[in-house]
N, C-alpha and C. Protein backbone atom coordinates (compact mmCIF):
# COMPACT_ATOMS: atom_id res chain seq x y z
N UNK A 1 -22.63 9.10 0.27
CA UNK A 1 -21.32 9.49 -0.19
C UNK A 1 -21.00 8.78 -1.50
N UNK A 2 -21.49 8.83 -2.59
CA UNK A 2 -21.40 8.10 -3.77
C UNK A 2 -20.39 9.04 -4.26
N UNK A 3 -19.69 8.23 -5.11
CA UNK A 3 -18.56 8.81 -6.09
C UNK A 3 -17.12 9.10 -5.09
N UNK A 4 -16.99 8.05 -4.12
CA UNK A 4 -16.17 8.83 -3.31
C UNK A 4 -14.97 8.49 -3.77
N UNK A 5 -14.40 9.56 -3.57
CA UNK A 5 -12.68 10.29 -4.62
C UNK A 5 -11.89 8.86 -4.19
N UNK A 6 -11.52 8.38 -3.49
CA UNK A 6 -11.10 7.36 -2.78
C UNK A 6 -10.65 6.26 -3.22
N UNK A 7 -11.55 6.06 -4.10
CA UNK A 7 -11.59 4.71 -4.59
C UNK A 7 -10.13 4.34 -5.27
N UNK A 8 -9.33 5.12 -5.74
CA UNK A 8 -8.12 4.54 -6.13
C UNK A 8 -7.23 4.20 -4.71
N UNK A 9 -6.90 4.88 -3.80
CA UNK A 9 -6.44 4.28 -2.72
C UNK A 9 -6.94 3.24 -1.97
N UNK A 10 -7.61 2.62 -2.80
CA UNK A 10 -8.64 1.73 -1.54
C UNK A 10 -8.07 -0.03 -2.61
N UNK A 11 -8.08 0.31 -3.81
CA UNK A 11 -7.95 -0.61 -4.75
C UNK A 11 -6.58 -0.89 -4.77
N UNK A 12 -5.16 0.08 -4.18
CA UNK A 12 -4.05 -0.12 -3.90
C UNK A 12 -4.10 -0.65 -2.75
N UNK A 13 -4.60 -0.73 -2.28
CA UNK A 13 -4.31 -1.50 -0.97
C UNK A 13 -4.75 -1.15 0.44
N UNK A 14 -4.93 0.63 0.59
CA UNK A 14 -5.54 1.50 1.64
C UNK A 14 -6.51 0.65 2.16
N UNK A 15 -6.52 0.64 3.69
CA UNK A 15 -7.42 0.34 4.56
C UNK A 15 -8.61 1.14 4.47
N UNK A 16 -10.09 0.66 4.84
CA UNK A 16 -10.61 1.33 5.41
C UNK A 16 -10.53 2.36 6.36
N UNK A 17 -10.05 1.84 7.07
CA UNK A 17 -10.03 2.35 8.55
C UNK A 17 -9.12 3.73 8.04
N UNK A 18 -7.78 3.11 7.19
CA UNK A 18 -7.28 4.47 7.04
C UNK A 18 -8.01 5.61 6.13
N UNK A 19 -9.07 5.22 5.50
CA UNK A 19 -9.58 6.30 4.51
C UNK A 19 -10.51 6.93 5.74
N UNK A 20 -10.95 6.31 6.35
CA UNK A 20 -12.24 6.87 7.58
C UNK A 20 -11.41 7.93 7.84
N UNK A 21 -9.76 7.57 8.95
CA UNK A 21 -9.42 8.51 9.49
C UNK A 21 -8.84 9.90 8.73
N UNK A 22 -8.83 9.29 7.45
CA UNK A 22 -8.01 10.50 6.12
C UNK A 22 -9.40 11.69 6.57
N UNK A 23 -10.60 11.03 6.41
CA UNK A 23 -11.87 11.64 5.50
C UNK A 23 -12.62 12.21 7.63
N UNK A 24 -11.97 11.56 8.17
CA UNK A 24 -12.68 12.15 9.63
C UNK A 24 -13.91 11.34 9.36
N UNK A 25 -14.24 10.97 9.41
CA UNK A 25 -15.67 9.69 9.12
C UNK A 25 -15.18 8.15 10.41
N UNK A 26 -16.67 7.72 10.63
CA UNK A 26 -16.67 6.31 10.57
C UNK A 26 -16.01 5.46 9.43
N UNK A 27 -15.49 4.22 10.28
CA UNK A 27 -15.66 3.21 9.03
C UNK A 27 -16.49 2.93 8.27
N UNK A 28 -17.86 2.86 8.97
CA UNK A 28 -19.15 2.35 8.47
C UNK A 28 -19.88 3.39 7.80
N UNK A 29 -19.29 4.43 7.49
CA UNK A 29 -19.53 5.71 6.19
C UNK A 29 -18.57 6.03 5.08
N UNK A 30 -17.61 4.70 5.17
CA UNK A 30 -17.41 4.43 3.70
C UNK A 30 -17.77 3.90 2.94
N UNK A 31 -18.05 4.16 1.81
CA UNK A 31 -18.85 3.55 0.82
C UNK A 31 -18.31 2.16 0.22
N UNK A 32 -18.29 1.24 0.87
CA UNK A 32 -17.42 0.21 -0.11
C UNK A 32 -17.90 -0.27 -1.67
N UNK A 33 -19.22 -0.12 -1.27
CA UNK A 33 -19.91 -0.62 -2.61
C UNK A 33 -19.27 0.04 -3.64
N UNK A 34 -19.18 1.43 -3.48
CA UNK A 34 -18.83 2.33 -4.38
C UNK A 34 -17.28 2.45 -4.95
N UNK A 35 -16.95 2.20 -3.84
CA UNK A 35 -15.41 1.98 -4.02
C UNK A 35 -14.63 0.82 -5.06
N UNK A 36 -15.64 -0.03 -5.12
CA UNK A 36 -15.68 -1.33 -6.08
C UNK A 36 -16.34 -0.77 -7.29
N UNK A 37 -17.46 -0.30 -7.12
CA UNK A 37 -18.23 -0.24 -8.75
C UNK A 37 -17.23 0.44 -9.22
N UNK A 38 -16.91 1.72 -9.10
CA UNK A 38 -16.23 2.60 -10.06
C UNK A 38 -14.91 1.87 -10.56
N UNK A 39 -14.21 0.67 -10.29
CA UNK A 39 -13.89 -0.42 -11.67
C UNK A 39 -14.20 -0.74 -11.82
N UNK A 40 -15.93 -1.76 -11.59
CA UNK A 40 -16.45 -2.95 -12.62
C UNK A 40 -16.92 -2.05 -13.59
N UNK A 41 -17.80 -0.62 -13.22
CA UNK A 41 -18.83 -0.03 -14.23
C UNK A 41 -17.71 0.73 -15.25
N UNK A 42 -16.04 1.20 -15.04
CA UNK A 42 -15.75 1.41 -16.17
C UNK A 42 -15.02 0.54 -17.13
N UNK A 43 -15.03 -0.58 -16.49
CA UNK A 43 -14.72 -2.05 -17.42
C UNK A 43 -14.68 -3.02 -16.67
N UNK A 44 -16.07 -3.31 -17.42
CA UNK A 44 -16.75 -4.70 -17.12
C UNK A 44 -15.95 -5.41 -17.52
N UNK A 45 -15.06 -6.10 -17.76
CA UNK A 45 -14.42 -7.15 -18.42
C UNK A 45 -13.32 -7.28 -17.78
N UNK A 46 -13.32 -6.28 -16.38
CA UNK A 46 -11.80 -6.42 -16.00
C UNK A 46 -11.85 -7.22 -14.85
N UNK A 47 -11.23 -7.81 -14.18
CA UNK A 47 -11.29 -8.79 -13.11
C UNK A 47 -11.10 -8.25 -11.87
N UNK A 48 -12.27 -8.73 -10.95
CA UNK A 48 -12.53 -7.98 -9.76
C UNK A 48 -11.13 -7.47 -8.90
N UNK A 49 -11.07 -6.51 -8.01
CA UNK A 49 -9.71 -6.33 -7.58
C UNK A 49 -10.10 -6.98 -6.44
N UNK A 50 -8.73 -7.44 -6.47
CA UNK A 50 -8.39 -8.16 -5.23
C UNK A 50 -8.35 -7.48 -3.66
N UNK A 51 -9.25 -7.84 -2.77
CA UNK A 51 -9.74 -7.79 -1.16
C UNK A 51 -8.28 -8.02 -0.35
N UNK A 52 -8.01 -6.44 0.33
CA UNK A 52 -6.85 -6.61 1.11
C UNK A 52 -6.62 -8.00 2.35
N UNK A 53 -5.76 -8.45 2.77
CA UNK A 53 -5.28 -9.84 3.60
C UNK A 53 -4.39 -8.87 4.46
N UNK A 54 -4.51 -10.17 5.68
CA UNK A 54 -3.44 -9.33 6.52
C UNK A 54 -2.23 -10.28 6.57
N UNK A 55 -1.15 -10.38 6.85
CA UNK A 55 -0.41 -11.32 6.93
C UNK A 55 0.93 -10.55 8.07
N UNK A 56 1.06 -11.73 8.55
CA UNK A 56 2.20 -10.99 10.05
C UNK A 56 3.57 -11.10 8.18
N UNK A 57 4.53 -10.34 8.93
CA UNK A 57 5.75 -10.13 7.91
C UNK A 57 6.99 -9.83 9.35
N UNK A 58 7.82 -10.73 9.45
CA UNK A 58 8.86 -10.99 10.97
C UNK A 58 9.37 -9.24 10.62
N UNK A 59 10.41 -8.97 11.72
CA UNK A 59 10.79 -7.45 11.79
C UNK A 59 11.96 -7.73 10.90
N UNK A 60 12.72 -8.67 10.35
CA UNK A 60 13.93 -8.68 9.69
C UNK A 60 13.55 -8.56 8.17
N UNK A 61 12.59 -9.29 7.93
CA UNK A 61 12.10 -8.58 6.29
C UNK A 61 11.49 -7.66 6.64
N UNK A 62 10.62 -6.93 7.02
CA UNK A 62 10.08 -5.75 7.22
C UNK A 62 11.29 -4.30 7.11
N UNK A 63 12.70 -4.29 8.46
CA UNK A 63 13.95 -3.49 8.48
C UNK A 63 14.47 -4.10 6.65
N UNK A 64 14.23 -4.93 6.13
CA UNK A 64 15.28 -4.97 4.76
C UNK A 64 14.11 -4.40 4.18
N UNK A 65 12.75 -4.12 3.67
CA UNK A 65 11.92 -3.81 2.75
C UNK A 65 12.06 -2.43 2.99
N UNK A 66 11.85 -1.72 4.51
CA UNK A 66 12.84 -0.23 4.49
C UNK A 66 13.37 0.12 3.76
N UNK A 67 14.47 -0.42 3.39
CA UNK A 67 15.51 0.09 3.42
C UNK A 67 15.59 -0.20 1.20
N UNK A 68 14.56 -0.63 0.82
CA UNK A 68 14.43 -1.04 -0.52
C UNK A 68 13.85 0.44 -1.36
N UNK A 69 13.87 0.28 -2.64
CA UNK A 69 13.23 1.16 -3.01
C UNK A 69 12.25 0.51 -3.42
N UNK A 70 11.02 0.93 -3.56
CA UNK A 70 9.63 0.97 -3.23
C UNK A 70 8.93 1.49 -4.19
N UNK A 71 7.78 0.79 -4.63
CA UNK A 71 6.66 1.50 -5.29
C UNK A 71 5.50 2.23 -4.21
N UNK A 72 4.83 3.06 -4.13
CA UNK A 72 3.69 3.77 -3.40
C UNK A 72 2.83 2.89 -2.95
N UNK A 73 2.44 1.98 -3.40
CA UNK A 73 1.34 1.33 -2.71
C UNK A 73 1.81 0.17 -1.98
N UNK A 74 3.23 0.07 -2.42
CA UNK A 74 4.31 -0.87 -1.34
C UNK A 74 4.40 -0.38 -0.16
N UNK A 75 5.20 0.94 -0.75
CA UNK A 75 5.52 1.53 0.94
C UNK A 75 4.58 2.15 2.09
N UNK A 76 3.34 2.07 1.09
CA UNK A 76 2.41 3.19 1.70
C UNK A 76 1.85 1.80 2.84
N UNK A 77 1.93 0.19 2.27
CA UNK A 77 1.41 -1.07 2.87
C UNK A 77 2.54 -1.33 4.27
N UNK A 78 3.70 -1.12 3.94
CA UNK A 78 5.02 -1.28 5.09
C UNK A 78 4.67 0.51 6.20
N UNK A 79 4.36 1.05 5.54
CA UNK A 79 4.01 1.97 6.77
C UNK A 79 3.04 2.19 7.82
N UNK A 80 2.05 1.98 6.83
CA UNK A 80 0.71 1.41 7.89
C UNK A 80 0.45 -0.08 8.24
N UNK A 81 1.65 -0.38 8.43
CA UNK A 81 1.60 -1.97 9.08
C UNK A 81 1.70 -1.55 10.40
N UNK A 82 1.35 -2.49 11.56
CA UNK A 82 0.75 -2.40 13.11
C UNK A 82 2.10 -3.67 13.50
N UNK A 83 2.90 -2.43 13.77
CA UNK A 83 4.12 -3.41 14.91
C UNK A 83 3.53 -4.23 15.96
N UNK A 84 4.02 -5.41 16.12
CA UNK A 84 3.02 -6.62 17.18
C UNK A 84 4.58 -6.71 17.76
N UNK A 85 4.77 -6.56 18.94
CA UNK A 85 5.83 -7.13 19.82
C UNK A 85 6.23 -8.71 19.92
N UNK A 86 7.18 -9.54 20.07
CA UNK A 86 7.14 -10.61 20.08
C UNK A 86 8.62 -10.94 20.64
N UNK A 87 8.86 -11.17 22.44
CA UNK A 87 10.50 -11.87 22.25
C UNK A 87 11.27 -10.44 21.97
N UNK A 88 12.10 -10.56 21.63
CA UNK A 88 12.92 -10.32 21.30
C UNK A 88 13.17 -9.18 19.91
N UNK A 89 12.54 -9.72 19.36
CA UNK A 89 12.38 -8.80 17.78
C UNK A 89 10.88 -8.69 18.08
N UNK A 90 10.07 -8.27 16.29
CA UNK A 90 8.92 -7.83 16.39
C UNK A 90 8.53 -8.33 14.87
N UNK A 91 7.00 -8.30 14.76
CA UNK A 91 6.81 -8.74 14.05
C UNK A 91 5.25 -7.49 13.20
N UNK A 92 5.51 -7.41 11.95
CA UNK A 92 4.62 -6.18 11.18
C UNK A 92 3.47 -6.96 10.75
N UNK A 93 2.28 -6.68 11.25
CA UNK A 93 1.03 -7.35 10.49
C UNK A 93 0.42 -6.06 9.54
N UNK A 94 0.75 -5.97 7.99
CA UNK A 94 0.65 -5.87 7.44
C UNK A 94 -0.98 -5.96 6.40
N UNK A 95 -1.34 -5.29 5.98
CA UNK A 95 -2.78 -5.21 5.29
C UNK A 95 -2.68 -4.62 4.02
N UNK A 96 -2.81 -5.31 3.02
CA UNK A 96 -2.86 -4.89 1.32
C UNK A 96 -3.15 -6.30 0.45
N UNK A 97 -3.47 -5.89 -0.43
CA UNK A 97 -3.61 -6.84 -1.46
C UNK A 97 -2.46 -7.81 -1.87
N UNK A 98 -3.04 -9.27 -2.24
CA UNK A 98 -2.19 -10.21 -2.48
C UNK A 98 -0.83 -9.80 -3.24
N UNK A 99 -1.42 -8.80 -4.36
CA UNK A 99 -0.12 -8.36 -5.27
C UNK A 99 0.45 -7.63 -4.97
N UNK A 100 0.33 -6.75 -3.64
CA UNK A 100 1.17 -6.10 -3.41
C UNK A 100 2.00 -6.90 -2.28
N UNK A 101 1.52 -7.77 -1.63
CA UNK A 101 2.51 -8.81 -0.68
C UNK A 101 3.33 -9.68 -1.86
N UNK A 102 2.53 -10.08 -2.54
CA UNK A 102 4.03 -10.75 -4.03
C UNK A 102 4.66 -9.79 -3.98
N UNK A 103 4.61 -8.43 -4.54
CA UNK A 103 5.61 -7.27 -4.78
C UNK A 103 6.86 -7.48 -3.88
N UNK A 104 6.30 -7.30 -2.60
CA UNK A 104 6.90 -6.94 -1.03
C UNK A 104 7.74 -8.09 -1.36
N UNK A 105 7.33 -9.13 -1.77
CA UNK A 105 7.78 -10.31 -1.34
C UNK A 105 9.28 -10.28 -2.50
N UNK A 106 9.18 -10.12 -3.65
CA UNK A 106 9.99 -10.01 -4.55
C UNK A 106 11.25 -8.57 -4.62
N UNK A 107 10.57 -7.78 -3.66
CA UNK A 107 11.61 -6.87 -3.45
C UNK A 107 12.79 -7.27 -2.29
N UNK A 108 12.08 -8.08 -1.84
CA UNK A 108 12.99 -8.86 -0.29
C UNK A 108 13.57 -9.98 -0.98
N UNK A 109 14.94 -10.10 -1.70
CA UNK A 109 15.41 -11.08 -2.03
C UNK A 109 16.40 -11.60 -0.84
N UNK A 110 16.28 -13.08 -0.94
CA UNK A 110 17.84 -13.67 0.28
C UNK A 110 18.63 -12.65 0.60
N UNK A 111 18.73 -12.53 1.38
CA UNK A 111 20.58 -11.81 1.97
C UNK A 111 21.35 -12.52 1.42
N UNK A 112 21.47 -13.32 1.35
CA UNK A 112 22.64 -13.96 0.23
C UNK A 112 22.93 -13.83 -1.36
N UNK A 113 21.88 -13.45 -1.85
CA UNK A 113 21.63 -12.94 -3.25
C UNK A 113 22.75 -11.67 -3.75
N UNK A 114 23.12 -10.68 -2.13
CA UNK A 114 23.62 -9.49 -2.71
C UNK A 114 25.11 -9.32 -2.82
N UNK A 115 25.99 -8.83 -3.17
CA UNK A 115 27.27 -8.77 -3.31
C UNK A 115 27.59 -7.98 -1.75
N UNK A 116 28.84 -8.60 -1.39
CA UNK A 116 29.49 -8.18 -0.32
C UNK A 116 28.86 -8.76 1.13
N UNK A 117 27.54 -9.01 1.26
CA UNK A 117 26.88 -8.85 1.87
C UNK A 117 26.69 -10.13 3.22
N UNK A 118 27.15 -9.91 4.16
CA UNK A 118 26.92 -11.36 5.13
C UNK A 118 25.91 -12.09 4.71
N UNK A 119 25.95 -13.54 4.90
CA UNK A 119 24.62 -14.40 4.79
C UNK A 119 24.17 -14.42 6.15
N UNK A 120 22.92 -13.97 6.66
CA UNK A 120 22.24 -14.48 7.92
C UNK A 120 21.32 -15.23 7.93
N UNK A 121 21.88 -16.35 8.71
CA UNK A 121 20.29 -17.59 8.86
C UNK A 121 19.09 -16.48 9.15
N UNK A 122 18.94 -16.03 9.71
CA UNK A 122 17.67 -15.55 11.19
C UNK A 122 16.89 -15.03 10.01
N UNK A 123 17.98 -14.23 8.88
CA UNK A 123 17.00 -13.02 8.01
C UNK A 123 16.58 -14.57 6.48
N UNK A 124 17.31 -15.27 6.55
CA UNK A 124 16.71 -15.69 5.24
C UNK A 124 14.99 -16.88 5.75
N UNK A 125 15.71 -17.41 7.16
CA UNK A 125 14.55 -17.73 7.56
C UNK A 125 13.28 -16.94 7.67
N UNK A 126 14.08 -15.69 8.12
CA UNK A 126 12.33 -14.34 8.03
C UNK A 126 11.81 -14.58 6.81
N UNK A 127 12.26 -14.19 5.95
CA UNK A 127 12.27 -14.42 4.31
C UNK A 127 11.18 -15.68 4.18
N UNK A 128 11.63 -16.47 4.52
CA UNK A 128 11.02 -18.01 3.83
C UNK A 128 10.02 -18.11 4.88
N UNK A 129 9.99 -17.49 6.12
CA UNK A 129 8.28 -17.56 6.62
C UNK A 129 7.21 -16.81 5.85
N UNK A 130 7.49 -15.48 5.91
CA UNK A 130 6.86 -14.60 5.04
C UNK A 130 6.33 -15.09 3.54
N UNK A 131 7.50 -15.96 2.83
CA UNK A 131 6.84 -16.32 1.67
C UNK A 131 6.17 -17.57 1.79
N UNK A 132 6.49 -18.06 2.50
CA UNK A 132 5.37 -19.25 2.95
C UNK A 132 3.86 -18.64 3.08
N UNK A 133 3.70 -17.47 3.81
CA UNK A 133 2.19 -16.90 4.05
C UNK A 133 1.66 -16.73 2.03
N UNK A 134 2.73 -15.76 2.03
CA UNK A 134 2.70 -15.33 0.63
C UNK A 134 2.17 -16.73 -0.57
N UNK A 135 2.39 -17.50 -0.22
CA UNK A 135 2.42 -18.58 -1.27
C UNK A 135 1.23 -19.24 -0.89
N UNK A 136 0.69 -19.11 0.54
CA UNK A 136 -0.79 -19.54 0.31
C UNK A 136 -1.50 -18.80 0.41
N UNK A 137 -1.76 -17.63 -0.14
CA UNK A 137 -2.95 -16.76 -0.62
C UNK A 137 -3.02 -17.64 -1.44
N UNK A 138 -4.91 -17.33 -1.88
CA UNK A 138 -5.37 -18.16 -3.06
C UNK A 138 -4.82 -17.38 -4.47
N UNK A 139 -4.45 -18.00 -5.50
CA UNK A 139 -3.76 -17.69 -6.99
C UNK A 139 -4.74 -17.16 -7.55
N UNK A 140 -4.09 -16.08 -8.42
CA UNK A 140 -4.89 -15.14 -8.79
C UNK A 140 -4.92 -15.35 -10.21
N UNK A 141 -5.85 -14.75 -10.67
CA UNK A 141 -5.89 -15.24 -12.59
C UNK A 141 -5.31 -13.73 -13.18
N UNK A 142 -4.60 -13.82 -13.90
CA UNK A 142 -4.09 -12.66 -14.86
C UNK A 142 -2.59 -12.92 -14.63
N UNK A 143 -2.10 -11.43 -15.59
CA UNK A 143 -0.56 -12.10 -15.91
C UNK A 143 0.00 -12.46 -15.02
């Protein structure tokens, strides 16, 4: 399967697993190799893309990133996140690239940040777990 069309959803953040089930395939008949070359071989000079992470994200930033407006490879990462039950609330384990969890992360400002808006401990604490994960991915080089 060389040249497979794919490769831009895969570099946003798309799972495997979800291109298998897009394409009706195994996992293990996606081409990853390929999915990578087709950016190093049309510029070599550009810096490898970054390997999706999973990171849990609590259900209170997850219900506020809803409700945000969104870039595509944001929302497309908050939709195919895998609800994990936990207690009381729930918690989204989430799969995309580091920059798109910064994104996520920067679209979820404090509840306190907004006009009118109650301050809730529970949600700014969600907040500051989440960017805690967020802040130890390893740092990435470029702007």
């Amino acid at each position: 399967m060389t040249g497979f069309a794919d490769s831009t959803a895969y570099l946003e953040g798309r799972s495997i697993a979800t291109l298998a089930r897009d394409h009706d395939v195994s996992r293990g008949a996606i081409p990853v190799a390929d999915l990578l070359s087709e950016r190093t071989v049309a510029d070599p000079g550009a810096p490898a893309p970054e390997l999706p992470v999973v990171l849990d994200m609590q259900g209170k930033v997850a219900d506020l990133l809803r409700t945000a407006d969104l870039e595509p490879a944001e929302r497309a990462a908050l939709d195919q996140g895998v609800t994990v039950r936990r207690g009381h609330g729930y918690t989204l384990r989430v799969t995309a690239a580091p920059a798109v969890h910064r994104q996520l992360l920067d679209r979820c400002q404090p509840p306190d940040r907004t006009q009118g808006a109650p301050v809730v401990p529970a949600q700014r604490k969600a907040r500051r777990e989440y960017e805690n994960r967020v802040n130890a991915l390893p740092a990435t080089a470029g702007p």
